[in-house]
C-alpha atoms as a PDB file:
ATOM      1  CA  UNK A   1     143.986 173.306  85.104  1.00  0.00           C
ATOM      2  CA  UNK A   2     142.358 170.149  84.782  1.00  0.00           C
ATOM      3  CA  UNK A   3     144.361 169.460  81.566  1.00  0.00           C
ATOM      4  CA  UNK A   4     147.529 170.206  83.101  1.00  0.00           C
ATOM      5  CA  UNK A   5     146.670 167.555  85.649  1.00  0.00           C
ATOM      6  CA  UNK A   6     145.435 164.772  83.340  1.00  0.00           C
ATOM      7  CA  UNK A   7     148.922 165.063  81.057  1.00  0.00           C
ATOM      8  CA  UNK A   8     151.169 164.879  84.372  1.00  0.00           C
ATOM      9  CA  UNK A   9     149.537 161.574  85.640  1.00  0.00           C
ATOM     10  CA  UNK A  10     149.281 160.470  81.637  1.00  0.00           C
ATOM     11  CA  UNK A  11     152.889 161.047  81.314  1.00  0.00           C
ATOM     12  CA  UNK A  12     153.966 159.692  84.573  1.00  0.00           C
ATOM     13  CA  UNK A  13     151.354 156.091  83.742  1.00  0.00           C
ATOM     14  CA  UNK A  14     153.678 156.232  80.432  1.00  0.00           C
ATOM     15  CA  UNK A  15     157.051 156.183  82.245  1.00  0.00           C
ATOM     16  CA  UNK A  16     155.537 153.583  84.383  1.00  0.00           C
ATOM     17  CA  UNK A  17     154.191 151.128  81.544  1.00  0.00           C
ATOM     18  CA  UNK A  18     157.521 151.786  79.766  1.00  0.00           C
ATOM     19  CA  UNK A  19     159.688 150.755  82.911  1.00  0.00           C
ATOM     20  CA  UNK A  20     157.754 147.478  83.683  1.00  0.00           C
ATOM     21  CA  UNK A  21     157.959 147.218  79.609  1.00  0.00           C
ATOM     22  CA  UNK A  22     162.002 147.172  79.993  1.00  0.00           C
ATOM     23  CA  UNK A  23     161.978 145.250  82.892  1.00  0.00           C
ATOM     24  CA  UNK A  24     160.206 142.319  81.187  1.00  0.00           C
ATOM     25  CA  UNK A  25     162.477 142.591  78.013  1.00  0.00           C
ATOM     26  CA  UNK A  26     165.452 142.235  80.996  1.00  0.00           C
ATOM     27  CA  UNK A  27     164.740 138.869  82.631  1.00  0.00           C
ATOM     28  CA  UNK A  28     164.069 137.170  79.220  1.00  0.00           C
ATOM     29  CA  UNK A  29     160.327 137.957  77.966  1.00  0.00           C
ATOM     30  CA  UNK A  30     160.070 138.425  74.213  1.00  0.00           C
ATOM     31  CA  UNK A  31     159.073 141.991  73.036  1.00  0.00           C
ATOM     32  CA  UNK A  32     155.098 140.951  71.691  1.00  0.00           C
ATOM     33  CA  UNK A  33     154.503 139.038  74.972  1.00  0.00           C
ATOM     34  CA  UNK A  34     156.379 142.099  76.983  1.00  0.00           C
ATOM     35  CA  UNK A  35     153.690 144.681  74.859  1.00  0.00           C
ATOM     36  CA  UNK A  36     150.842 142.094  75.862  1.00  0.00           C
ATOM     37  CA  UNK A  37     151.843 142.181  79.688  1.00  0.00           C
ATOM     38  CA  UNK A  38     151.782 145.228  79.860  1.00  0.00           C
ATOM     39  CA  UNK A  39     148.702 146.654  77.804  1.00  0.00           C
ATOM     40  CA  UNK A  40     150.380 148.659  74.863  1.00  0.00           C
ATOM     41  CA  UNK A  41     150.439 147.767  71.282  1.00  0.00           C
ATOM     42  CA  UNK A  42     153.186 145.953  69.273  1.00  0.00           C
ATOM     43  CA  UNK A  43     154.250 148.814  67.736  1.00  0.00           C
ATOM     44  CA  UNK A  44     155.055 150.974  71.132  1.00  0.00           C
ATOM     45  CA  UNK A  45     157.121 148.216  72.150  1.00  0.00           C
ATOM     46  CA  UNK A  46     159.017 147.957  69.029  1.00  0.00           C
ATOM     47  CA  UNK A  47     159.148 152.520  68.869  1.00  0.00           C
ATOM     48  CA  UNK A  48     160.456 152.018  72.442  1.00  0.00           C
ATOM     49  CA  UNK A  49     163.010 149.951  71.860  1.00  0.00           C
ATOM     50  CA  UNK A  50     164.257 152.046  68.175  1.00  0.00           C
ATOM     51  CA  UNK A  51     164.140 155.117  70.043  1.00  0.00           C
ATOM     52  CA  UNK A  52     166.983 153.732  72.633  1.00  0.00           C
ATOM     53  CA  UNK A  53     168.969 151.455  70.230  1.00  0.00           C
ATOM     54  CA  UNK A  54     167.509 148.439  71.806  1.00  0.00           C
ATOM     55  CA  UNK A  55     168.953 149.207  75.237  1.00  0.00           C
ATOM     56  CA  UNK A  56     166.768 150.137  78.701  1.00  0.00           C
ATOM     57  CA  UNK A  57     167.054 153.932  78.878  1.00  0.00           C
ATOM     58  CA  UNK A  58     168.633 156.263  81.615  1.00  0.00           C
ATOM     59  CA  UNK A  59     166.307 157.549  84.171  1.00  0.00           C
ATOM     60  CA  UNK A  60     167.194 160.173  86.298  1.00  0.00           C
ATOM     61  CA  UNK A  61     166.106 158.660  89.621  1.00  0.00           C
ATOM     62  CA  UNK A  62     162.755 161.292  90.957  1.00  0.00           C
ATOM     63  CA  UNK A  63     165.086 162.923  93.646  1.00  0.00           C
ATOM     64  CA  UNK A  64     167.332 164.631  91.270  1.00  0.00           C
ATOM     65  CA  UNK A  65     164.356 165.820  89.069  1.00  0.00           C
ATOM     66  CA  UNK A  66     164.328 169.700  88.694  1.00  0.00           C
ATOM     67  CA  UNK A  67     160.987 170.137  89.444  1.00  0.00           C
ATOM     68  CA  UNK A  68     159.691 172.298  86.503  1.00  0.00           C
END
């Protein structure tokens, strides 16, 4: 159960890191000083960004989550 736990809060840390990552990128910080600020490696950032054409992705805002 423990396990279960750990990847929630891990994937839930990873949504964070990835929002403030976007949000930096938005008011004008460059993509290596974004991956600094925020603690993840240059190549994250630069995955991130591939894997959503360059653009912030679409969240689904936690009240309209399905709950599975």
């Amino acid at each position: 159960m423990m396990g279960v736990l750990m990847g929630i809060q891990g994937r839930k840390r990873r949504l964070d890191l990835e929002a403030e990552y976007w949000r930096l990128l938005q008011s004008g910080v460059g993509t290596v000083e974004a991956c600094k600020l925020v603690g993840i490696g240059r190549k994250t950032g630069y995955r991130w960004r591939a894997e959503n054409g360059g653009l912030p992705p679409e969240r689904v805002p936690e009240a309209e989550h399905s709950g599975r």
